[in-house]
PDB file of N, CA and C in Angstrom:
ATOM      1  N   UNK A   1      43.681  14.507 -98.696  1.00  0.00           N
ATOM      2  CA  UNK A   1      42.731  14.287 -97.628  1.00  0.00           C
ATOM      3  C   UNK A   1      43.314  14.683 -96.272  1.00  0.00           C
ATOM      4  N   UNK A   2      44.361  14.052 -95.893  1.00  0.00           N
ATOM      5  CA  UNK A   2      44.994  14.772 -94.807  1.00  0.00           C
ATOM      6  C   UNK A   2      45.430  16.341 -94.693  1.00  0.00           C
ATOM      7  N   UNK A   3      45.439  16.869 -95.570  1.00  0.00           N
ATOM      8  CA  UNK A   3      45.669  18.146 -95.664  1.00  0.00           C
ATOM      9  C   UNK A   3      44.533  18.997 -95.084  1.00  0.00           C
ATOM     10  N   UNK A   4      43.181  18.109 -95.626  1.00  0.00           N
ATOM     11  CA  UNK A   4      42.306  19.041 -95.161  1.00  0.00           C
ATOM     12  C   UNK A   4      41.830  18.605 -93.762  1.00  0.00           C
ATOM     13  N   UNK A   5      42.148  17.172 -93.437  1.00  0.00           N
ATOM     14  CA  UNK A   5      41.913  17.256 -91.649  1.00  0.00           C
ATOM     15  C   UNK A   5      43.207  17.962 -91.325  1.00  0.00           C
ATOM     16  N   UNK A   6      44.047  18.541 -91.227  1.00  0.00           N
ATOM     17  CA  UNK A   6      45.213  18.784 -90.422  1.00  0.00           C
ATOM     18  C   UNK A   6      44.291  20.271 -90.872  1.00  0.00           C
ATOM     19  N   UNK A   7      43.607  21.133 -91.534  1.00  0.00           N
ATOM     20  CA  UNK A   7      43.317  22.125 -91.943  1.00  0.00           C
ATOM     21  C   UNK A   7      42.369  22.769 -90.543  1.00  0.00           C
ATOM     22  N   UNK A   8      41.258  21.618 -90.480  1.00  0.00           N
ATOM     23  CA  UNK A   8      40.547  21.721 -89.961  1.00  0.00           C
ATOM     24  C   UNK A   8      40.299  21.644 -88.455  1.00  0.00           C
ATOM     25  N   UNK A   9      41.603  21.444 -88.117  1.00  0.00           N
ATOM     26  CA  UNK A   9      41.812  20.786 -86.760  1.00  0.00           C
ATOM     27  C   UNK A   9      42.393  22.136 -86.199  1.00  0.00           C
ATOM     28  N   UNK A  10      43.212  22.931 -86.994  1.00  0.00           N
ATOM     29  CA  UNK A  10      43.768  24.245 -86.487  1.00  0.00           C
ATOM     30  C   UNK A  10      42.639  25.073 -86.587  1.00  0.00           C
ATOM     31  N   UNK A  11      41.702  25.228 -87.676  1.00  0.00           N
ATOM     32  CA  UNK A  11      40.739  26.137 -87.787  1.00  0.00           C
ATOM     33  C   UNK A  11      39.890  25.819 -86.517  1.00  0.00           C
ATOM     34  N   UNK A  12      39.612  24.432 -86.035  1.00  0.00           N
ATOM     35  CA  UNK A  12      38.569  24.092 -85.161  1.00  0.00           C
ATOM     36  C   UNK A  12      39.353  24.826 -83.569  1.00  0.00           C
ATOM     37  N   UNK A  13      40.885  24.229 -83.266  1.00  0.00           N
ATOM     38  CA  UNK A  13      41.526  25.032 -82.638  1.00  0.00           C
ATOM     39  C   UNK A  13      41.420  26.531 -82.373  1.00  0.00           C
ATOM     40  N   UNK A  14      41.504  27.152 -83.710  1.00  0.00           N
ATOM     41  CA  UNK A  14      41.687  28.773 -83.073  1.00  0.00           C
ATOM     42  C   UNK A  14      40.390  29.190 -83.462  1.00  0.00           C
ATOM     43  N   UNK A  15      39.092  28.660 -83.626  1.00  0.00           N
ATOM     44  CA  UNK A  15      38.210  29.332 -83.181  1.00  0.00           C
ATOM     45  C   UNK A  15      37.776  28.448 -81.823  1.00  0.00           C
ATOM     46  N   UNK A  16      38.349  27.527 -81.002  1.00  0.00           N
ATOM     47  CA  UNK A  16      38.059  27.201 -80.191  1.00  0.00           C
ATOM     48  C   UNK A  16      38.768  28.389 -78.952  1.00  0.00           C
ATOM     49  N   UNK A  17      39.893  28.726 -79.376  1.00  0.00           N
ATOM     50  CA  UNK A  17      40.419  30.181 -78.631  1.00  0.00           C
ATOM     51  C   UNK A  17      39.865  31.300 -78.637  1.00  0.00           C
ATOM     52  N   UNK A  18      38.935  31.615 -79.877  1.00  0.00           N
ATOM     53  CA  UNK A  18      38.444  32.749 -79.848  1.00  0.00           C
ATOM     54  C   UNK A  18      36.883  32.607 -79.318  1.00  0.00           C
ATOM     55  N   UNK A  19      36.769  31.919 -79.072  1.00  0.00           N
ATOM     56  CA  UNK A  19      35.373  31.606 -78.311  1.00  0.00           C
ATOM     57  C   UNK A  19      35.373  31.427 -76.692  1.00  0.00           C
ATOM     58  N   UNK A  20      36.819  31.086 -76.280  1.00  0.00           N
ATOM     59  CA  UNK A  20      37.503  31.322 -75.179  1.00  0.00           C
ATOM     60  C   UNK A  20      37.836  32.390 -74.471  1.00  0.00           C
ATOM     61  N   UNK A  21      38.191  33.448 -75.601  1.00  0.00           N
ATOM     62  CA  UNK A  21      39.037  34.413 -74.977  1.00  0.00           C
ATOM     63  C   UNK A  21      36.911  35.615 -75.063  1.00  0.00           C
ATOM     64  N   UNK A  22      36.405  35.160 -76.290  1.00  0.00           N
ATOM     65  CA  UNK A  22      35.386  36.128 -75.820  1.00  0.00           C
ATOM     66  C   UNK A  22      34.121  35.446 -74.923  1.00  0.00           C
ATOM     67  N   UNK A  23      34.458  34.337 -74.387  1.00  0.00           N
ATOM     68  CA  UNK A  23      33.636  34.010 -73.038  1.00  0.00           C
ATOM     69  C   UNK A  23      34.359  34.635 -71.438  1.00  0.00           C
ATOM     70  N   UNK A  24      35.654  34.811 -71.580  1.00  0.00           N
ATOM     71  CA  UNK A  24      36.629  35.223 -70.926  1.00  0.00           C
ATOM     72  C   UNK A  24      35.700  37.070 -70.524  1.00  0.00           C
ATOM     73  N   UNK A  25      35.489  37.848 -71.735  1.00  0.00           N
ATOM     74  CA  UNK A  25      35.138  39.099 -71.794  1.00  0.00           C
ATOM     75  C   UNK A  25      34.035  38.653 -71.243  1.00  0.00           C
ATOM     76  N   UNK A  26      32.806  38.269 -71.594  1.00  0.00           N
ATOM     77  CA  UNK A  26      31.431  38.205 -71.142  1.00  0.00           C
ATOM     78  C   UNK A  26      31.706  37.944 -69.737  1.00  0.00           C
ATOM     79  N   UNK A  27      32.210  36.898 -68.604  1.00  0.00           N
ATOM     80  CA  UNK A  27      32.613  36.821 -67.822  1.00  0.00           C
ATOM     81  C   UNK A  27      32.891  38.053 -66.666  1.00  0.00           C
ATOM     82  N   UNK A  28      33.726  38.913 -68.086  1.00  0.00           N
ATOM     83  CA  UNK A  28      34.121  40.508 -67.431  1.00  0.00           C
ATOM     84  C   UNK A  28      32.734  40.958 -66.983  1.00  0.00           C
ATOM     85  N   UNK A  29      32.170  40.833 -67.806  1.00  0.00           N
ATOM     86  CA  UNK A  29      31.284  41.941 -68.103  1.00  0.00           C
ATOM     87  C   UNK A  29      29.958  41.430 -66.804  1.00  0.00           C
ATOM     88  N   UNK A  30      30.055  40.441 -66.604  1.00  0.00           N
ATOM     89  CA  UNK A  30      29.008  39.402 -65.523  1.00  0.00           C
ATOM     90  C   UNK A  30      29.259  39.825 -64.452  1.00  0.00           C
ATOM     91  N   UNK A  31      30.879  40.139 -64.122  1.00  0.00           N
ATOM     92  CA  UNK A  31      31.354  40.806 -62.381  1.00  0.00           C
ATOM     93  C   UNK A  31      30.643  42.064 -62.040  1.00  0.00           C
ATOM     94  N   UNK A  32      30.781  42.897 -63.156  1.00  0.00           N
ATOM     95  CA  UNK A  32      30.337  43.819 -62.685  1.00  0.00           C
ATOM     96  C   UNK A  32      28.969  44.576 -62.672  1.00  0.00           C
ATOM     97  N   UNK A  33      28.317  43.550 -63.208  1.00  0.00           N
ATOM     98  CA  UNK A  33      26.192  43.565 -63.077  1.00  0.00           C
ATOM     99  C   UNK A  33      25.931  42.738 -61.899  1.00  0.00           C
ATOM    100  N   UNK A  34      26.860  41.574 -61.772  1.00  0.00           N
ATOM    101  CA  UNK A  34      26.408  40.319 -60.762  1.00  0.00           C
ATOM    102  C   UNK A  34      24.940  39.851 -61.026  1.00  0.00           C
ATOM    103  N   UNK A  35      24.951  39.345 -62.069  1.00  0.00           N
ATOM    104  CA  UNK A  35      23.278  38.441 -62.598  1.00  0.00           C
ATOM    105  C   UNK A  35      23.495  36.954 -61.558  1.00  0.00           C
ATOM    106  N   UNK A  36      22.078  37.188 -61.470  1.00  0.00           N
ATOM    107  CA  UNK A  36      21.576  36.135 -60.331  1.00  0.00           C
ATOM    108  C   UNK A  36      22.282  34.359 -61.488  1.00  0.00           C
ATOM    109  N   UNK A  37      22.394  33.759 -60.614  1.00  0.00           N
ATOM    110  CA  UNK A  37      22.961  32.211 -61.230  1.00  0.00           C
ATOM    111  C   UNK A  37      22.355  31.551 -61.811  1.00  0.00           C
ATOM    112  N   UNK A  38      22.085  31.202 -63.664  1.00  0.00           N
ATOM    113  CA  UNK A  38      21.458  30.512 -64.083  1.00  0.00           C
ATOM    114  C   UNK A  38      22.418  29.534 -64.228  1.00  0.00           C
ATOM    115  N   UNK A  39      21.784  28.987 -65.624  1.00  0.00           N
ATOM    116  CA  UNK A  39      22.805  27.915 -66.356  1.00  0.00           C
ATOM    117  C   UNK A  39      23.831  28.872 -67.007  1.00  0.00           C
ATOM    118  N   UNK A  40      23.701  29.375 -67.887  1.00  0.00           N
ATOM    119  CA  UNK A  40      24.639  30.303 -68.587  1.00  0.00           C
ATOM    120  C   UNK A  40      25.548  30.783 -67.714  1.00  0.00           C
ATOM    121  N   UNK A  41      25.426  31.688 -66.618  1.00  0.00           N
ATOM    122  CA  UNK A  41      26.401  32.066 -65.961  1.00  0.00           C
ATOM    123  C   UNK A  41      27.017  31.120 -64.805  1.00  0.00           C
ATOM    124  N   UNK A  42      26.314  30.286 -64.737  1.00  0.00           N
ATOM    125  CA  UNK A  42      27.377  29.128 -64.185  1.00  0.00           C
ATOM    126  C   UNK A  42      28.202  28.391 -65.029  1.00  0.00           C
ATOM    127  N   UNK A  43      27.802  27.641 -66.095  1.00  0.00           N
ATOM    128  CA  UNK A  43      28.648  26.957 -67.102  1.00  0.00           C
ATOM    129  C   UNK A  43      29.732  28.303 -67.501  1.00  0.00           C
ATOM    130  N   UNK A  44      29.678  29.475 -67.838  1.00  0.00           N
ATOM    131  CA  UNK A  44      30.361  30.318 -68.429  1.00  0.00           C
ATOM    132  C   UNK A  44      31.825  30.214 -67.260  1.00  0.00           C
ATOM    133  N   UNK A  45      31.122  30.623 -66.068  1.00  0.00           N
ATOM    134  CA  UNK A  45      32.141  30.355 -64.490  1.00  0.00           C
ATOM    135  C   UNK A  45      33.028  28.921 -64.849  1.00  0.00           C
ATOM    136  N   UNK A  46      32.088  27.760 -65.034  1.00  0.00           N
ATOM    137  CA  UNK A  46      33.203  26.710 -64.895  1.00  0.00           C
ATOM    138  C   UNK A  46      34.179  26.549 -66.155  1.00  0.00           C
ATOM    139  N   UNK A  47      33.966  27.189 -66.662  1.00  0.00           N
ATOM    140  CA  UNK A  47      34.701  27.168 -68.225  1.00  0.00           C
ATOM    141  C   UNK A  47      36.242  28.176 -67.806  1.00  0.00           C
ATOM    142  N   UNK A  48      35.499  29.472 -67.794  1.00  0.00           N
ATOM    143  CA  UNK A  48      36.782  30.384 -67.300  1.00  0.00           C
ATOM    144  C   UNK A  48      37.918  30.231 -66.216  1.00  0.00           C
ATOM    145  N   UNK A  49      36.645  30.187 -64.908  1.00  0.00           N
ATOM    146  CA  UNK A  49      37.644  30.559 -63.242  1.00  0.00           C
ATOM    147  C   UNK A  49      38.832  29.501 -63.861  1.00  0.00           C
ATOM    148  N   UNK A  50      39.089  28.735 -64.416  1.00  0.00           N
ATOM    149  CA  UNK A  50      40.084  27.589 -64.102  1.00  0.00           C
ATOM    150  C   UNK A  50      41.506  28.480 -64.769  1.00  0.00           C
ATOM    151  N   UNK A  51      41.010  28.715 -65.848  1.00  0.00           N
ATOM    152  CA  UNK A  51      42.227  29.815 -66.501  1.00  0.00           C
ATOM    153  C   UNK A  51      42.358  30.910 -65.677  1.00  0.00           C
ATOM    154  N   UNK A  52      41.755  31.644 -65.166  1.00  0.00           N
ATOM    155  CA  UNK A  52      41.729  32.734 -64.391  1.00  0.00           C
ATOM    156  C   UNK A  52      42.337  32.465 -63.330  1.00  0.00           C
ATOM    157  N   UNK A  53      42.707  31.476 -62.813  1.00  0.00           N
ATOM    158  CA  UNK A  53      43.253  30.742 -61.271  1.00  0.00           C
ATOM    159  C   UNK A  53      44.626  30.627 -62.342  1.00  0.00           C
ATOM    160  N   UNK A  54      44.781  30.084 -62.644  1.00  0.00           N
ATOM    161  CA  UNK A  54      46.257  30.039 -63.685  1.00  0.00           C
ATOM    162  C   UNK A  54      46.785  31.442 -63.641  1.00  0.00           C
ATOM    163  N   UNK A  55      46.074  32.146 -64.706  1.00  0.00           N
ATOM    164  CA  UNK A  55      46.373  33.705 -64.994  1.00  0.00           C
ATOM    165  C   UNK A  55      46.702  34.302 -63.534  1.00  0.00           C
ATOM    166  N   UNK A  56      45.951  34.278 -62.336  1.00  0.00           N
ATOM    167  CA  UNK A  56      46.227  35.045 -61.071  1.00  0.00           C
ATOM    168  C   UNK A  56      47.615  34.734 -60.509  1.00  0.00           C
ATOM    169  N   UNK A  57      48.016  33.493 -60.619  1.00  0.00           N
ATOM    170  CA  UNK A  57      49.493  33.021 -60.214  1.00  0.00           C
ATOM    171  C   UNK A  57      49.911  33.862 -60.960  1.00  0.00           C
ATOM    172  N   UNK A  58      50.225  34.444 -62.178  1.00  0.00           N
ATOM    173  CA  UNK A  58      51.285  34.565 -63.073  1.00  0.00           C
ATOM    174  C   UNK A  58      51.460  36.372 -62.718  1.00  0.00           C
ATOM    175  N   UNK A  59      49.866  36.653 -62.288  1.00  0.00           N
ATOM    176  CA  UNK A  59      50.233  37.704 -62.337  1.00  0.00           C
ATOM    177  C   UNK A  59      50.607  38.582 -60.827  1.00  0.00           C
ATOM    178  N   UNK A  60      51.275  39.705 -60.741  1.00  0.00           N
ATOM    179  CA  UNK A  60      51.211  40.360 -59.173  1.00  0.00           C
ATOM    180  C   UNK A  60      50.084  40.934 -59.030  1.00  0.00           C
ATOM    181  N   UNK A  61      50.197  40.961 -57.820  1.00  0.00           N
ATOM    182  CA  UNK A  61      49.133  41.596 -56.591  1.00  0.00           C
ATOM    183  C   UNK A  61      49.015  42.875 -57.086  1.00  0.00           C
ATOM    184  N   UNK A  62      47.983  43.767 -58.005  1.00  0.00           N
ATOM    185  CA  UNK A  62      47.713  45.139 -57.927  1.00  0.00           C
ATOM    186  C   UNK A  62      46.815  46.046 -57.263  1.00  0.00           C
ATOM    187  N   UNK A  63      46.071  45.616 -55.796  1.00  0.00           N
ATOM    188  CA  UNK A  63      45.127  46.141 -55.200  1.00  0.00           C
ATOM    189  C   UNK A  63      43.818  45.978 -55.636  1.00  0.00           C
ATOM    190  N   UNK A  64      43.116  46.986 -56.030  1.00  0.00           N
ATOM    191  CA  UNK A  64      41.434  46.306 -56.553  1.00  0.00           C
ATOM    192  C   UNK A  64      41.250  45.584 -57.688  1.00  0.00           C
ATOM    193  N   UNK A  65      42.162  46.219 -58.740  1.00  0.00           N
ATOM    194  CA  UNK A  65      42.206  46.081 -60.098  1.00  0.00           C
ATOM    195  C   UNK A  65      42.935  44.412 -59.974  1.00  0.00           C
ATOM    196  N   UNK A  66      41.996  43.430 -60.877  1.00  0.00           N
ATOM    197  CA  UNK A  66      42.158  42.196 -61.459  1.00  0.00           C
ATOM    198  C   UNK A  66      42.548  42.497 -62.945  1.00  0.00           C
ATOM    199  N   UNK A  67      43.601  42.121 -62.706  1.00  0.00           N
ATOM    200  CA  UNK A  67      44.846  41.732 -64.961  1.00  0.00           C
ATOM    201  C   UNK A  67      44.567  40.344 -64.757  1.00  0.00           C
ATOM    202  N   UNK A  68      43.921  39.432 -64.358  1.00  0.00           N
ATOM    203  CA  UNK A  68      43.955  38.526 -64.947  1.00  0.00           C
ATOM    204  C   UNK A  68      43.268  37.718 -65.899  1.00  0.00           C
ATOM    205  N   UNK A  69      42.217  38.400 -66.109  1.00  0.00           N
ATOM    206  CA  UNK A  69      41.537  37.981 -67.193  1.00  0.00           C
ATOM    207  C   UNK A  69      42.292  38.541 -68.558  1.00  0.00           C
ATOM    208  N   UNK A  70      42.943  40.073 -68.657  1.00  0.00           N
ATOM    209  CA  UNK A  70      44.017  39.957 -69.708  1.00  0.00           C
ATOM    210  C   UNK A  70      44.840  39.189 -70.157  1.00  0.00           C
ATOM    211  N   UNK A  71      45.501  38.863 -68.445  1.00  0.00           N
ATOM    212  CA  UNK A  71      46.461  37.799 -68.693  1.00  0.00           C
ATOM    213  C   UNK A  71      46.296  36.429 -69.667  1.00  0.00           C
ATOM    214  N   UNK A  72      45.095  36.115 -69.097  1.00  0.00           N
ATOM    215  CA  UNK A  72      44.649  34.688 -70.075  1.00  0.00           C
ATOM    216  C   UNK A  72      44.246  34.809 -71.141  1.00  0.00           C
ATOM    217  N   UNK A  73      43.403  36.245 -71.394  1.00  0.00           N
ATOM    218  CA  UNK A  73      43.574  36.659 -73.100  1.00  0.00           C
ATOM    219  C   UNK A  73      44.899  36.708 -73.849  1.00  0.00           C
ATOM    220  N   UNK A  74      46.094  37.056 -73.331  1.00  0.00           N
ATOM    221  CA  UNK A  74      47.109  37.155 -74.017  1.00  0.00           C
ATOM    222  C   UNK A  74      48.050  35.982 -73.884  1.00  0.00           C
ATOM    223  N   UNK A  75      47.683  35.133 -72.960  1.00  0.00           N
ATOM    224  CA  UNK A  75      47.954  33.759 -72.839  1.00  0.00           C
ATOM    225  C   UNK A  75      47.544  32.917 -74.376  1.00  0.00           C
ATOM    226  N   UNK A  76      46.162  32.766 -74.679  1.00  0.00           N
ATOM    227  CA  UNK A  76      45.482  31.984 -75.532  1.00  0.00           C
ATOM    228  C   UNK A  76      46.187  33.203 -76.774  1.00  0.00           C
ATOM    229  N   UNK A  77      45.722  34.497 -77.110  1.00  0.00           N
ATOM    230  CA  UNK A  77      46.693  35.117 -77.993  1.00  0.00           C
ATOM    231  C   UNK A  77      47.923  34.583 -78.644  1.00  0.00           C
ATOM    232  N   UNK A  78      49.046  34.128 -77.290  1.00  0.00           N
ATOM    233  CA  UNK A  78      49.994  33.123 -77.925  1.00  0.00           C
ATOM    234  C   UNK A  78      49.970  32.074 -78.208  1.00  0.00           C
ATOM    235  N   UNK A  79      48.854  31.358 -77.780  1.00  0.00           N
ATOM    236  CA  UNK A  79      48.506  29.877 -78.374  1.00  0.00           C
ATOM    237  C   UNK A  79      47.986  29.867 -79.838  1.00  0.00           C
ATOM    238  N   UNK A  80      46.809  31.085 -80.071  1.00  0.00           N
ATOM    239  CA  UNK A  80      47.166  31.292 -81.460  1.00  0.00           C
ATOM    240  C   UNK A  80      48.175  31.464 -82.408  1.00  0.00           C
ATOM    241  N   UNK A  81      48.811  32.430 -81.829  1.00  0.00           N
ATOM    242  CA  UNK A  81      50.181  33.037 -82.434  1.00  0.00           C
ATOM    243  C   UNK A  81      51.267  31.640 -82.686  1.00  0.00           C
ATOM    244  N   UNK A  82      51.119  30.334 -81.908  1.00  0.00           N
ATOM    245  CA  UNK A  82      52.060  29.446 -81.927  1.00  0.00           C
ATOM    246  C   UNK A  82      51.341  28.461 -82.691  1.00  0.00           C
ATOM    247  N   UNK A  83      50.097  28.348 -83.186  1.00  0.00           N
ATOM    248  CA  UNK A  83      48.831  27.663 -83.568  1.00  0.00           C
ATOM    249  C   UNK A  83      49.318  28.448 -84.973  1.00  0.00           C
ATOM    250  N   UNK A  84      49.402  28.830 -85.390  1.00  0.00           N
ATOM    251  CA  UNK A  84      49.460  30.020 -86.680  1.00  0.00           C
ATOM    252  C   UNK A  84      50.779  29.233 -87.275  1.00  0.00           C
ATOM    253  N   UNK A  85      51.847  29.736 -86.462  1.00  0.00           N
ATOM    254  CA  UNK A  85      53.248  29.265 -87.341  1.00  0.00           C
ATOM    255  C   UNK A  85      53.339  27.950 -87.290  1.00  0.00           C
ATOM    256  N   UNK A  86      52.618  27.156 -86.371  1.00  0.00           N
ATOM    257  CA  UNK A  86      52.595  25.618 -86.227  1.00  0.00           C
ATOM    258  C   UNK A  86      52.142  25.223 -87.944  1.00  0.00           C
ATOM    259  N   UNK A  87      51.213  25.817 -88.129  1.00  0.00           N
ATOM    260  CA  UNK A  87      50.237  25.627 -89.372  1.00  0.00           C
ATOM    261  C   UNK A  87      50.983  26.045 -90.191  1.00  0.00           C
ATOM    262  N   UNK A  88      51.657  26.544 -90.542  1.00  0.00           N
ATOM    263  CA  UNK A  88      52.319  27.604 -91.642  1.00  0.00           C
ATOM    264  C   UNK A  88      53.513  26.546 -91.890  1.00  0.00           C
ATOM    265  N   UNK A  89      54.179  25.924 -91.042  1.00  0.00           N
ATOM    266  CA  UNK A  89      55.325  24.845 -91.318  1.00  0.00           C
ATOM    267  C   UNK A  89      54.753  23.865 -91.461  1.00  0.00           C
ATOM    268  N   UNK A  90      53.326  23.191 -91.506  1.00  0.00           N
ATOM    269  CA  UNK A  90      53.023  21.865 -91.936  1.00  0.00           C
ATOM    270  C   UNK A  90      52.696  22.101 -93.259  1.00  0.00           C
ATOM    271  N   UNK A  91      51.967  22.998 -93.514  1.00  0.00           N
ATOM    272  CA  UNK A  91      51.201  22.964 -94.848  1.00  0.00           C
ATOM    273  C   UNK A  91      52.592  23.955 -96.012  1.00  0.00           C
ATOM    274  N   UNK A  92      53.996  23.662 -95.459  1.00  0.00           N
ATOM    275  CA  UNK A  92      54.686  24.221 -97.045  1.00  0.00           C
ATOM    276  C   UNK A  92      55.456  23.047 -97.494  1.00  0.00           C
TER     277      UNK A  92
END
């Protein structure tokens, strides 16, 4: 029984990242149409900017071009990646 909550808790985890990292893209994709402010694109805003304010510290100043939405994709990337082998040493 515990096997399968400890199962489910990583699965619930890394698709909780991958639902992250592709609200992260949609986000992208919102800057550069600029859709007027519903619900969707506000909740989507308060979900992201917070990582994106993280990600901007980490990253340097490159003129127009924003890496920081990469940044936090490859941020959560390693949370999988550490989410993965985390899982791999409980369940042998």
């Amino acid at each position: 029984m515990s096997s399968q909550i400890i199962q489910f808790s990583f699965l619930f985890l890394a698709n909780t990242i991958k639902a992250l990292q592709f609200l992260i893209f949609i986000v992208i994709i919102m800057s550069w149409f600029r859709p007027k402010d519903n619900f969707f694109t506000i909740w989507a805003k308060k979900i992201v900017y917070p990582m994106l304010i993280i990600a901007r510290k980490i990253t340097p100043r490159t003129g127009m071009i924003d890496f920081s939405p990469l940044v936090a994709i490859i941020i959560l990337d390693l949370f999988t990646l550490l989410l993965n082998l985390l899982y791999q040493q409980l369940t042998q």
